[in-house]
PDB file of N, CA and C in Angstrom:
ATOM      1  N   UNK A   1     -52.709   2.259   5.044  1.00  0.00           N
ATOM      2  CA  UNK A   1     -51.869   1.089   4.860  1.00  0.00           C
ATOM      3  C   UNK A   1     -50.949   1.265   3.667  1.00  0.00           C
ATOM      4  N   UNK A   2     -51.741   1.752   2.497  1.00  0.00           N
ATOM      5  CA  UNK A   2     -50.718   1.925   1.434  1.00  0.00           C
ATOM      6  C   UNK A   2     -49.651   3.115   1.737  1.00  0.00           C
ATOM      7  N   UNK A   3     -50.126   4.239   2.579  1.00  0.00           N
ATOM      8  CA  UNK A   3     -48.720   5.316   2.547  1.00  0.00           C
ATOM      9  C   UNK A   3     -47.200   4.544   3.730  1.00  0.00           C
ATOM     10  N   UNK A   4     -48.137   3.528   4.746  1.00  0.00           N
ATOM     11  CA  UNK A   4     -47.110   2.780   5.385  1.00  0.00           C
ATOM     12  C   UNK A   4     -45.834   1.708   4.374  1.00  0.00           C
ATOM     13  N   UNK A   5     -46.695   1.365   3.467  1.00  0.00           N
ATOM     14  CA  UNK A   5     -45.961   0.454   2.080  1.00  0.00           C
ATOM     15  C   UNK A   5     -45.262   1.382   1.612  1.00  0.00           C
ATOM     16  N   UNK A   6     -45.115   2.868   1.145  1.00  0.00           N
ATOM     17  CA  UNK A   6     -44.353   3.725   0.474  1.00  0.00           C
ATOM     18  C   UNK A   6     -43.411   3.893   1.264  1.00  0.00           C
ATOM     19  N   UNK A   7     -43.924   4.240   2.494  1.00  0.00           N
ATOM     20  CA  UNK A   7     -42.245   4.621   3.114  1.00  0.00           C
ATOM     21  C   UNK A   7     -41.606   3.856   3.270  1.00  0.00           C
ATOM     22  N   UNK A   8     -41.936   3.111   3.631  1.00  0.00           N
ATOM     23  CA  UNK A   8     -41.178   1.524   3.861  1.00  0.00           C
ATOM     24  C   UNK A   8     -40.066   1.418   2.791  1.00  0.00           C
ATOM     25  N   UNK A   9     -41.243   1.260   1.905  1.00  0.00           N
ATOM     26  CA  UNK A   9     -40.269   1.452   0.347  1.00  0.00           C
ATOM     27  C   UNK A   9     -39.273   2.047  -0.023  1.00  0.00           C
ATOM     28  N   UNK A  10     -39.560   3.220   0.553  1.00  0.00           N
ATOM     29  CA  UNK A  10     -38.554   4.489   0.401  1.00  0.00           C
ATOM     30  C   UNK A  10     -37.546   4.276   1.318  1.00  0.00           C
ATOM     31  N   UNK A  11     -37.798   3.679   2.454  1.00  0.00           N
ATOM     32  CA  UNK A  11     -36.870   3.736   3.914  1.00  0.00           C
ATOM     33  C   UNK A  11     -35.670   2.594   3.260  1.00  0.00           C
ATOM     34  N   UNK A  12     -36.599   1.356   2.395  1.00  0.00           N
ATOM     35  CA  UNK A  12     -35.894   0.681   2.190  1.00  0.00           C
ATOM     36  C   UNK A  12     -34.392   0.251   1.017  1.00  0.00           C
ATOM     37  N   UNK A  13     -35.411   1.653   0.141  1.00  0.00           N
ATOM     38  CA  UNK A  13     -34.343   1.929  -1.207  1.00  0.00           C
ATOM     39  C   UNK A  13     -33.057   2.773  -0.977  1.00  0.00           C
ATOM     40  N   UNK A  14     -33.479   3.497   0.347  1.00  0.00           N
ATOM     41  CA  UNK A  14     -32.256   4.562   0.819  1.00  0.00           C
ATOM     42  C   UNK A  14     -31.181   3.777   1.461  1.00  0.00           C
ATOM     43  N   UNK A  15     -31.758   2.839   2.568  1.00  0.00           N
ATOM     44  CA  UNK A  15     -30.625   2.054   2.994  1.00  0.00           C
ATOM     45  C   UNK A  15     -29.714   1.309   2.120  1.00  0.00           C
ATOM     46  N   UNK A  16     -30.976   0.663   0.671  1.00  0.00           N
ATOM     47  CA  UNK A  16     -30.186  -0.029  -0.260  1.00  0.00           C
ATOM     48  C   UNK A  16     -29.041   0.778  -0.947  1.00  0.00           C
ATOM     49  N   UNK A  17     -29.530   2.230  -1.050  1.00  0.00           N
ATOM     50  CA  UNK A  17     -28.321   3.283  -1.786  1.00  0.00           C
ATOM     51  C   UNK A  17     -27.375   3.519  -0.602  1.00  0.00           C
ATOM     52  N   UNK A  18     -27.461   3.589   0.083  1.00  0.00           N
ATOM     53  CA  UNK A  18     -26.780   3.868   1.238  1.00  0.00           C
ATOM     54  C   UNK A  18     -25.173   2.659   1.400  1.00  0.00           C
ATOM     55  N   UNK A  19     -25.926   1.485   1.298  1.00  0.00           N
ATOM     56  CA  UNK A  19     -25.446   0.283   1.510  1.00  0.00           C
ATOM     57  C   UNK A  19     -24.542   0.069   0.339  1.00  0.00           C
ATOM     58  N   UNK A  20     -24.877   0.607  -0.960  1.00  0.00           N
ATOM     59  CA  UNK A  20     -23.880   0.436  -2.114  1.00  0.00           C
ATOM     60  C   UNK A  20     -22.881   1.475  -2.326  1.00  0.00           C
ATOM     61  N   UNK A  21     -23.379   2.504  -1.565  1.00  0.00           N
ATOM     62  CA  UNK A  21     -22.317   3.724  -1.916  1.00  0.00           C
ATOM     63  C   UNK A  21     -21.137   3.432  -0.556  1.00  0.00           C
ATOM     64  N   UNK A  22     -21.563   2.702  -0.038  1.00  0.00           N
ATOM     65  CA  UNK A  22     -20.366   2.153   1.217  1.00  0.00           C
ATOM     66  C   UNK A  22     -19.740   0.988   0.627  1.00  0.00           C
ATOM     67  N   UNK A  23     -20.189   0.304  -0.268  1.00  0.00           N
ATOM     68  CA  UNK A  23     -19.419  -1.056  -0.426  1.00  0.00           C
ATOM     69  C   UNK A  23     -18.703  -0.036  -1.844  1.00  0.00           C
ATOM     70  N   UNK A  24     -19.215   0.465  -2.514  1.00  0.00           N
ATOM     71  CA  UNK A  24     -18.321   0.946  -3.525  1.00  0.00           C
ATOM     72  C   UNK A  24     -17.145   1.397  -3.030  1.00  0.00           C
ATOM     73  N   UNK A  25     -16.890   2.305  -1.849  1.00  0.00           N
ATOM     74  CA  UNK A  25     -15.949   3.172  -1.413  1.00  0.00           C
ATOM     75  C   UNK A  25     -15.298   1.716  -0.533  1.00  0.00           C
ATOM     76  N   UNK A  26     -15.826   0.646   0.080  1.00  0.00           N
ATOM     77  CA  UNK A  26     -14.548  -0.204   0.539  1.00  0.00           C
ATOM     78  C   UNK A  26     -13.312  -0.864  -0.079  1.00  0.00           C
ATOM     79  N   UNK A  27     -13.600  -1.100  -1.584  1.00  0.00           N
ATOM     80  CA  UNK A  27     -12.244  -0.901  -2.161  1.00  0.00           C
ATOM     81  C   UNK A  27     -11.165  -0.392  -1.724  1.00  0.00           C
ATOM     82  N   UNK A  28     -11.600   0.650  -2.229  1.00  0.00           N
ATOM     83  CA  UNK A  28     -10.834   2.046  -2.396  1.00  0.00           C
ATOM     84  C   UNK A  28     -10.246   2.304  -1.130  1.00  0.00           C
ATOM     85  N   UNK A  29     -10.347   1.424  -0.567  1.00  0.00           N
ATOM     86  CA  UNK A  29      -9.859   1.999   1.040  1.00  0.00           C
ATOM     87  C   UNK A  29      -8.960   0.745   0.852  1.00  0.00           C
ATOM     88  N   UNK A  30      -9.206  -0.235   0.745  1.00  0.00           N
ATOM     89  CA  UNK A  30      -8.194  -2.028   0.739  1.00  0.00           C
ATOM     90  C   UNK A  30      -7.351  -1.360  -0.335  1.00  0.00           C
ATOM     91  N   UNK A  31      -7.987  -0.808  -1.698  1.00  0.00           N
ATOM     92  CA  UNK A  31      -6.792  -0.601  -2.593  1.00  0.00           C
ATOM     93  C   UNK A  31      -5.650   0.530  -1.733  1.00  0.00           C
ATOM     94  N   UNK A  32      -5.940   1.161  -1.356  1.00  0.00           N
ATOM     95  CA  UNK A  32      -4.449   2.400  -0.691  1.00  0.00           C
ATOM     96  C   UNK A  32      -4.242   1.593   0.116  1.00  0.00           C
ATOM     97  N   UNK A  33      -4.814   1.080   1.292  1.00  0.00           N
ATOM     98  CA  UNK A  33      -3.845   0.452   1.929  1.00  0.00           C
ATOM     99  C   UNK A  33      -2.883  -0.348   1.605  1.00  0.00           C
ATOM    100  N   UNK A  34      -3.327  -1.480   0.530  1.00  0.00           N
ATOM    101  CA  UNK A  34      -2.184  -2.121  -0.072  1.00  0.00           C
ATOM    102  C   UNK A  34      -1.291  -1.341  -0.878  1.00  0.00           C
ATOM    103  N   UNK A  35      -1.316  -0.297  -1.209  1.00  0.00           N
ATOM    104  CA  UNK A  35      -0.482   1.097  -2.325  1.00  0.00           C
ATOM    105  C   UNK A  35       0.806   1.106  -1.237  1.00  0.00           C
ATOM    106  N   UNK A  36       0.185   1.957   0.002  1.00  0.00           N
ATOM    107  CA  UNK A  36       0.600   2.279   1.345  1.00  0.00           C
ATOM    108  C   UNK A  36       1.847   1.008   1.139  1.00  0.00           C
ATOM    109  N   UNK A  37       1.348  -0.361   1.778  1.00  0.00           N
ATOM    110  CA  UNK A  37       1.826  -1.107   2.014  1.00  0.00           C
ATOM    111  C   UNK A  37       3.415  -1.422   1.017  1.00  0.00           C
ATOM    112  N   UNK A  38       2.662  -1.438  -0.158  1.00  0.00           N
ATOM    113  CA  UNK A  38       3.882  -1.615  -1.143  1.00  0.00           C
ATOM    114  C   UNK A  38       4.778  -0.384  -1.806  1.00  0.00           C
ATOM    115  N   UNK A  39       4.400   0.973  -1.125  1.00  0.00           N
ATOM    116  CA  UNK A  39       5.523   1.952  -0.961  1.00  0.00           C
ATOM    117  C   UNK A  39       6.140   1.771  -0.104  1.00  0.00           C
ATOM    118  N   UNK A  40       5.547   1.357   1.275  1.00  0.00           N
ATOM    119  CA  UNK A  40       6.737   0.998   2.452  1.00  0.00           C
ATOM    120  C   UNK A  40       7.892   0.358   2.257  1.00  0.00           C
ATOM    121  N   UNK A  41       7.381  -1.175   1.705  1.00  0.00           N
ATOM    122  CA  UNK A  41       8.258  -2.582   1.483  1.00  0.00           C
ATOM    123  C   UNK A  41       9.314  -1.660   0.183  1.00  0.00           C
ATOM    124  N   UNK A  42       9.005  -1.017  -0.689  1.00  0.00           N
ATOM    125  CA  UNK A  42      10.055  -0.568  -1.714  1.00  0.00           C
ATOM    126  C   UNK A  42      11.107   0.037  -1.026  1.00  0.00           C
ATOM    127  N   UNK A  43      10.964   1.192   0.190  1.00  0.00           N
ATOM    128  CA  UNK A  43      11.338   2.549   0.733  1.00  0.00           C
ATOM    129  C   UNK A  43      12.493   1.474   1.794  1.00  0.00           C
ATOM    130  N   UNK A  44      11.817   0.639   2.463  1.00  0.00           N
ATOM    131  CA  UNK A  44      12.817  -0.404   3.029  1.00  0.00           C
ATOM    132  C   UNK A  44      13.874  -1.048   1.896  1.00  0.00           C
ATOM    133  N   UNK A  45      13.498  -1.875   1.271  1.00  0.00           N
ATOM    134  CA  UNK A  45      14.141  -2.579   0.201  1.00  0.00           C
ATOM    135  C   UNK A  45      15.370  -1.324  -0.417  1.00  0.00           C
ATOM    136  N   UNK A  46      14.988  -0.456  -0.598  1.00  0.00           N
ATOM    137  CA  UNK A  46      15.885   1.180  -1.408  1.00  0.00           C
ATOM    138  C   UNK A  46      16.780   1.595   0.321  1.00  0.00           C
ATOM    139  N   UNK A  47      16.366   1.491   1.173  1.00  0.00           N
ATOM    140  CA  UNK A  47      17.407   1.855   1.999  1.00  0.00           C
ATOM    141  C   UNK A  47      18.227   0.463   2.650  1.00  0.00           C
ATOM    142  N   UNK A  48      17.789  -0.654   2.682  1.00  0.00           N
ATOM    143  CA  UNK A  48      18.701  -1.997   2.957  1.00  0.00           C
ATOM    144  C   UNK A  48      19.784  -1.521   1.238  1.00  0.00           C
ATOM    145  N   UNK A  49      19.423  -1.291   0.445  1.00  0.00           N
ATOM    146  CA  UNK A  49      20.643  -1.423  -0.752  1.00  0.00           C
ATOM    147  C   UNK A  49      21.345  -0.177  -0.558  1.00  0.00           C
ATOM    148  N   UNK A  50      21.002   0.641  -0.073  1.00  0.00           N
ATOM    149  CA  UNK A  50      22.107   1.778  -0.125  1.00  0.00           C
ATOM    150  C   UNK A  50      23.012   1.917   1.529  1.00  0.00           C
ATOM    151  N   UNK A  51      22.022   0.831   2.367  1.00  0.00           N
ATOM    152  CA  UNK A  51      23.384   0.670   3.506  1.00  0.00           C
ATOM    153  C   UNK A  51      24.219  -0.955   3.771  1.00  0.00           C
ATOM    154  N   UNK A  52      23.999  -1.434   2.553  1.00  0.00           N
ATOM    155  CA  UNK A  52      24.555  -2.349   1.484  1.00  0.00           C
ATOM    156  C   UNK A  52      26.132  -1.934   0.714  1.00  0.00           C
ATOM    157  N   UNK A  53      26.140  -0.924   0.672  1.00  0.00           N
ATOM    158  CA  UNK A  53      27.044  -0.202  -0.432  1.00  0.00           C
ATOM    159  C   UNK A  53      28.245  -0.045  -0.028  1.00  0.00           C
ATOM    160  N   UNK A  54      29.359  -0.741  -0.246  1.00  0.00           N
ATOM    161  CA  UNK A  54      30.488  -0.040   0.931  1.00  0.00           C
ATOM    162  C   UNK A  54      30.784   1.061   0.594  1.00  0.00           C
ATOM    163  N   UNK A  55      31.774   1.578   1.979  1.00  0.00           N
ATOM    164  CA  UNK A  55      32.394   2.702   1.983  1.00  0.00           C
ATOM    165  C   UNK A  55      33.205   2.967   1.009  1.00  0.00           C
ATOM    166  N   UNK A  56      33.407   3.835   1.106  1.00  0.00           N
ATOM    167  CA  UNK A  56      34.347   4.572  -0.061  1.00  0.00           C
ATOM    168  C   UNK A  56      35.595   5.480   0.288  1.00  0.00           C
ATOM    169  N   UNK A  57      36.584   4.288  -0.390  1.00  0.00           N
ATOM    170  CA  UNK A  57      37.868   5.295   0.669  1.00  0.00           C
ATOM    171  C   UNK A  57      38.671   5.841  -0.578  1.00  0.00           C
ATOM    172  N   UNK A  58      38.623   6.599  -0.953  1.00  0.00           N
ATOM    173  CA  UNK A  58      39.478   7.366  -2.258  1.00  0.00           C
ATOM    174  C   UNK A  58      40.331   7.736  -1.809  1.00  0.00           C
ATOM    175  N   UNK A  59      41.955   8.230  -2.210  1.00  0.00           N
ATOM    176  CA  UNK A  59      43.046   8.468  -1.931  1.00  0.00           C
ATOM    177  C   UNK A  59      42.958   9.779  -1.721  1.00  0.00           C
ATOM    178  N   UNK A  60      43.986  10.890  -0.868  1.00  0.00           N
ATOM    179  CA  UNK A  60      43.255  12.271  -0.722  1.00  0.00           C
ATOM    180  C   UNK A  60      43.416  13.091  -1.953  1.00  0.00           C
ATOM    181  N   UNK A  61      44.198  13.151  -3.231  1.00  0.00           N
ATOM    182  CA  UNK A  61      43.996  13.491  -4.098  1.00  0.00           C
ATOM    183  C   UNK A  61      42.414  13.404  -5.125  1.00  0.00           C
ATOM    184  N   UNK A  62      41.513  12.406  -5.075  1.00  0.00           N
ATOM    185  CA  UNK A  62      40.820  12.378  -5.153  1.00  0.00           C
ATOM    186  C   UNK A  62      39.232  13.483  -5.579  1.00  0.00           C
ATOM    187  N   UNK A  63      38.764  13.796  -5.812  1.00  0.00           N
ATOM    188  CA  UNK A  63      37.492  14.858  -5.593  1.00  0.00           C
ATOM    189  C   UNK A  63      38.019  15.607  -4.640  1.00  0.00           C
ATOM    190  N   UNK A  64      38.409  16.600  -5.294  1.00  0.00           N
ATOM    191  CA  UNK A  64      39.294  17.693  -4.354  1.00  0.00           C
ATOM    192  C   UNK A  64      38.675  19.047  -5.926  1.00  0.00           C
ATOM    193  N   UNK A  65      38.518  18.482  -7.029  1.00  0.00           N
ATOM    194  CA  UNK A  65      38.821  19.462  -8.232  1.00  0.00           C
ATOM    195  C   UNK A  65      37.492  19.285  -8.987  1.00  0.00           C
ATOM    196  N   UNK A  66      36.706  20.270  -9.712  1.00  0.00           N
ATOM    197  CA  UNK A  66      35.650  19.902 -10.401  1.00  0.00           C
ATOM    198  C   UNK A  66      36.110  20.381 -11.867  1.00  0.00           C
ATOM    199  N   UNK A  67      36.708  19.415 -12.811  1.00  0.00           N
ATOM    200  CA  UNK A  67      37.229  19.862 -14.468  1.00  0.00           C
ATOM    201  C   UNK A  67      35.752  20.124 -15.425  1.00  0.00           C
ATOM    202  N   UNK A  68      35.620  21.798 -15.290  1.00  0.00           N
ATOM    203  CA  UNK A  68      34.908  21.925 -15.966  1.00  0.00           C
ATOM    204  C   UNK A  68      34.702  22.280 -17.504  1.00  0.00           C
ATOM    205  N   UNK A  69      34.217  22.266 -18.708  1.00  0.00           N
ATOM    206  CA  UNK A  69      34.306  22.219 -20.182  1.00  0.00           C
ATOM    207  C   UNK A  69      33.482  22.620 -20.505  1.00  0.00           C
ATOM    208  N   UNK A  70      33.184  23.803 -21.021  1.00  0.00           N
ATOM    209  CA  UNK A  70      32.565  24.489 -21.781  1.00  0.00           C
ATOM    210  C   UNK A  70      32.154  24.288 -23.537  1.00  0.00           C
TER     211      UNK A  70
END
């Protein structure tokens, strides 16, 4: 009866470690996803402003020459 109480014990402390080393790591999984999430929304936000931008019509004289200085 008592070696049935040990394992038990044992069966029961493993699940308990078991059970915390999974809730530790569920963070960590909600935290990147929200990371994820709020690199997306930036990567959108950075390409709505740069097709935001008007065109650019320079005269043809323009960037034709690179004045370089030594």
């Amino acid at each position: 009866m008592l070696r049935k109480r040990e394992l038990l014990i044992m069966e029961i402390s493993s699940n308990v470690g078991s059970l915390a080393s999974q809730t530790s790591q569920a963070p960590d999984a909600v935290n990147m996803t929200v990371l994820r999430k709020a690199i997306d929304m930036q990567a959108q936000a950075a390409l709505q402003l740069i097709n935001a931008l008007p065109a650019v019509s320079n005269p043809s004289h323009l960037g034709q020459n690179v004045d370089q200085i030594a």
